[in-house]
C-alpha atoms as a PDB file:
ATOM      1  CA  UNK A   1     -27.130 -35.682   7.048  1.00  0.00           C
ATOM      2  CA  UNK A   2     -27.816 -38.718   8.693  1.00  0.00           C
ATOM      3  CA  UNK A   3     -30.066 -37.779  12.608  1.00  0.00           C
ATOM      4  CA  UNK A   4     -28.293 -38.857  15.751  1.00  0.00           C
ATOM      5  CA  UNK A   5     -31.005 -41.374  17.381  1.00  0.00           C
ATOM      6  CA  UNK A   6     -30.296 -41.678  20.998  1.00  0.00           C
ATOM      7  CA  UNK A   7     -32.378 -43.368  23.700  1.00  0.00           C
ATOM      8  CA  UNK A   8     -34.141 -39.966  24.721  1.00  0.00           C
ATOM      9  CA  UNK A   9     -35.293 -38.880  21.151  1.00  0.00           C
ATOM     10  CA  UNK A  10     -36.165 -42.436  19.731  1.00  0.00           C
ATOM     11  CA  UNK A  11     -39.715 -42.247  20.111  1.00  0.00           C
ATOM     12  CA  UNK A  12     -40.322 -38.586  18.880  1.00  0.00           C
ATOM     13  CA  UNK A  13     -37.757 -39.394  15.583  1.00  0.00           C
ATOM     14  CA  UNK A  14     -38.800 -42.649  14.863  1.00  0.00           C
ATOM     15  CA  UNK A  15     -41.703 -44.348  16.658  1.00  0.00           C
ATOM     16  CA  UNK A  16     -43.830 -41.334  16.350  1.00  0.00           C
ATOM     17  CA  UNK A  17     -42.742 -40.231  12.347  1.00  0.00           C
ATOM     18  CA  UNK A  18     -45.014 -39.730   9.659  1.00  0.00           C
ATOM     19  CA  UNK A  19     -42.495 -40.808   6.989  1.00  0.00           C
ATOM     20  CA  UNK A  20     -40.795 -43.780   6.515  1.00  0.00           C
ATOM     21  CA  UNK A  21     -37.452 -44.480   8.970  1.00  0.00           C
ATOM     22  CA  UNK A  22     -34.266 -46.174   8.334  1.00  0.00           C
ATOM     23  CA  UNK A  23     -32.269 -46.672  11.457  1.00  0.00           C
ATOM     24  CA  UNK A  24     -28.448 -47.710  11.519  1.00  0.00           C
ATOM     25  CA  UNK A  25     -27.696 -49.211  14.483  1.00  0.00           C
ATOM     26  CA  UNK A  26     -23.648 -48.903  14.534  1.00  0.00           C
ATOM     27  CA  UNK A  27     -20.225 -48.541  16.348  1.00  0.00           C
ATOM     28  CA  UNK A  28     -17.291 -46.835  16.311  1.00  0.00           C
ATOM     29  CA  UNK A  29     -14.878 -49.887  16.540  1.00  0.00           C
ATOM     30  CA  UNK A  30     -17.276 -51.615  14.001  1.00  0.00           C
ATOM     31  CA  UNK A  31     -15.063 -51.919  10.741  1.00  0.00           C
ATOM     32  CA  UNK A  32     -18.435 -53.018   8.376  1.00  0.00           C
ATOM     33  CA  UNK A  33     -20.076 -49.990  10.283  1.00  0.00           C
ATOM     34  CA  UNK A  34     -17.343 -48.364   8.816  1.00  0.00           C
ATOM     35  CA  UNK A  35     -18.601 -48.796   5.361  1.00  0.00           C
ATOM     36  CA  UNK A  36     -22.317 -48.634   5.491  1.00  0.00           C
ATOM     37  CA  UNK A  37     -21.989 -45.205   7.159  1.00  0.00           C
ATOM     38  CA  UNK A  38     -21.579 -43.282   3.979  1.00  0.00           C
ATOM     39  CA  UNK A  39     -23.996 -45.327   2.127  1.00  0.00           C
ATOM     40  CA  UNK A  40     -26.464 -44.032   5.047  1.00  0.00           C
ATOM     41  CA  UNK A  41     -25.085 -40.344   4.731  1.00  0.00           C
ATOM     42  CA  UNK A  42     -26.059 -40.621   1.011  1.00  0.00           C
ATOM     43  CA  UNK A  43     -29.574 -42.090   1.646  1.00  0.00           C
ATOM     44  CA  UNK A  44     -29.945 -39.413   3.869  1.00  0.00           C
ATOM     45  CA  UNK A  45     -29.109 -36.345   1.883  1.00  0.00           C
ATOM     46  CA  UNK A  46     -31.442 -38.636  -1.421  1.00  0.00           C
ATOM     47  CA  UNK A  47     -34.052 -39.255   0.757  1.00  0.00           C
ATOM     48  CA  UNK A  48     -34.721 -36.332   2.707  1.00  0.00           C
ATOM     49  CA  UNK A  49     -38.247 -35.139   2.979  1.00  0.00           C
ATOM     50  CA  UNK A  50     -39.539 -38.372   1.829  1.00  0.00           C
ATOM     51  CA  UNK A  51     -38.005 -40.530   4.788  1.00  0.00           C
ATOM     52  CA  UNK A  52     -36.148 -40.506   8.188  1.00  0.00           C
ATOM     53  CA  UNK A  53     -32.831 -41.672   7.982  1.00  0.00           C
ATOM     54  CA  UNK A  54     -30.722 -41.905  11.393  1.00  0.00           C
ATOM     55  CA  UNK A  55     -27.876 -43.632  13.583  1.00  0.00           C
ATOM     56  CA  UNK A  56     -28.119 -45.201  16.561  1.00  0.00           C
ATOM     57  CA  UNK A  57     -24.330 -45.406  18.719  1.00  0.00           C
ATOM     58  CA  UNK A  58     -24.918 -49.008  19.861  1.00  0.00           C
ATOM     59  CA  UNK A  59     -22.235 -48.066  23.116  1.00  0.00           C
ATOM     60  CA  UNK A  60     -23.699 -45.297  23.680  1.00  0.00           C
ATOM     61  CA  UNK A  61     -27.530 -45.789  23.661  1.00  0.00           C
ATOM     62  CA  UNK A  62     -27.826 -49.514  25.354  1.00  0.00           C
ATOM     63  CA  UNK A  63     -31.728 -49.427  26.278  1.00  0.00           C
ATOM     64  CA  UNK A  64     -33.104 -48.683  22.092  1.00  0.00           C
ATOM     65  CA  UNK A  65     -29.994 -51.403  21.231  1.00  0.00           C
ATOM     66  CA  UNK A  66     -31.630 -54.020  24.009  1.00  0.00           C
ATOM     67  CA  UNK A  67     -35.448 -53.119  23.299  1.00  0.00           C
ATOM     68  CA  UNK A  68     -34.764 -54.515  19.842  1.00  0.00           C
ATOM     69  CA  UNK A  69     -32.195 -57.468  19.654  1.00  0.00           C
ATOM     70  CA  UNK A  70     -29.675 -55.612  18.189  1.00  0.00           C
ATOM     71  CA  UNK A  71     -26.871 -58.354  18.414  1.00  0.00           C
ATOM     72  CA  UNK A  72     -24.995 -57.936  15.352  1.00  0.00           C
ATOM     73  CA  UNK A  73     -24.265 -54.745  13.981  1.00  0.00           C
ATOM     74  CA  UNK A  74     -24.086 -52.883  11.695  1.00  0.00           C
ATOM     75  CA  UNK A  75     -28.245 -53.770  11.676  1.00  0.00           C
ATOM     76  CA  UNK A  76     -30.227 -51.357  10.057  1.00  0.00           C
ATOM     77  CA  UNK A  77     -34.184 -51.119  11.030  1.00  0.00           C
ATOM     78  CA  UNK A  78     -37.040 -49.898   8.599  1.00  0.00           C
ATOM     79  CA  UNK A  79     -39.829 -48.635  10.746  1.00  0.00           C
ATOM     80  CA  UNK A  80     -43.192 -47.711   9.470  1.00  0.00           C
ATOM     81  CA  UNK A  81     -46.036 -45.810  11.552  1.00  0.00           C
ATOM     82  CA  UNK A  82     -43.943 -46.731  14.865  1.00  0.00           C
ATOM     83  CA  UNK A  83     -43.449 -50.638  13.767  1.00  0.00           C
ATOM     84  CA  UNK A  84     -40.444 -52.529  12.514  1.00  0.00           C
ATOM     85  CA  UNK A  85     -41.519 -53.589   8.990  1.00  0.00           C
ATOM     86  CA  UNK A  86     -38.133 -54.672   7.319  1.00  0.00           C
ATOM     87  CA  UNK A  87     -34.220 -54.933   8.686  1.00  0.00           C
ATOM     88  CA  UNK A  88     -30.808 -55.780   7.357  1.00  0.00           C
ATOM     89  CA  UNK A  89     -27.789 -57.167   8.992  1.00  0.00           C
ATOM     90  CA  UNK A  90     -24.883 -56.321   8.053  1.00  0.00           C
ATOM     91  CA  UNK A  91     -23.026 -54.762   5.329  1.00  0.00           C
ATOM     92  CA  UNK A  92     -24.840 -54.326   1.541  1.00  0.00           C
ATOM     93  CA  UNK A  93     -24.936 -52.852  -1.504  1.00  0.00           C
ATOM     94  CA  UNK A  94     -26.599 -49.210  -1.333  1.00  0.00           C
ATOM     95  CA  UNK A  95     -28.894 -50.405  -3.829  1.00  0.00           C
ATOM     96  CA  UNK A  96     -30.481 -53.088  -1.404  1.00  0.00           C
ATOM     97  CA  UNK A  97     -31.010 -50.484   1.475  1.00  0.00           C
ATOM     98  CA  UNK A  98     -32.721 -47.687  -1.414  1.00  0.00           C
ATOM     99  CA  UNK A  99     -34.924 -50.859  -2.097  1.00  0.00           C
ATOM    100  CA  UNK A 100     -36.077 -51.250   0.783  1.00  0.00           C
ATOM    101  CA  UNK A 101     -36.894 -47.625   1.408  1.00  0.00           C
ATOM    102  CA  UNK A 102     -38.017 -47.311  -1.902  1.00  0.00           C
ATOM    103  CA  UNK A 103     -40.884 -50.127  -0.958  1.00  0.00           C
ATOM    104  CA  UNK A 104     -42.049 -48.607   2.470  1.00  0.00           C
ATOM    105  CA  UNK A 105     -42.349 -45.285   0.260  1.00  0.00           C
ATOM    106  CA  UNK A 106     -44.690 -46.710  -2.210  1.00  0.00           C
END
């Protein structure tokens, strides 16, 4: 299962992991949000060990959502020893987001 990200826990989750991390940044009212969300669920559950995967609630966590542009949404983040190394905005094939995971792994 996909991590809840929230402004307290950013940096220990993702600025401070050893492993890849793939960030959703998302909303409730946020109909392609909607459909990338299981797509992240199933990277999550494919992926685990090997990478991070987590969710950011754009409402509900403002300052991570400011600190990085997050304008459009859903906007999903690759970080890589605390940096943002890759991103994707909007909604994509899950074949395009393993990609992308796939490369930060190798």
């Amino acid at each position: 299962m996909a991590l809840e990200i929230t402004d307290a826990n950013f940096e220990e989750l993702v600025l401070k992991s050893d492993k890849p991390v793939l960030v959703d940044f998302w909303a409730e009212w946020c109909g392609p949000c909607r459909m990338v969300g299981p797509v992240v669920e199933e990277l999550a559950k494919e992926y685990e060990g090997k990478a991070v995967i987590g969710k950011v609630n754009v409402d509900n966590n403002p300052e991570i959502s400011t600190k990085f542009g997050i304008r459009n949404i859903p906007a999903l983040l690759f970080f890589k020893n605390g940096e943002v190394v890759d991103k994707q905005i909007g909604a994509v094939p899950k074949s395009v987001l393993a990609g992308k995971l796939d490369t930060q792994l190798a």
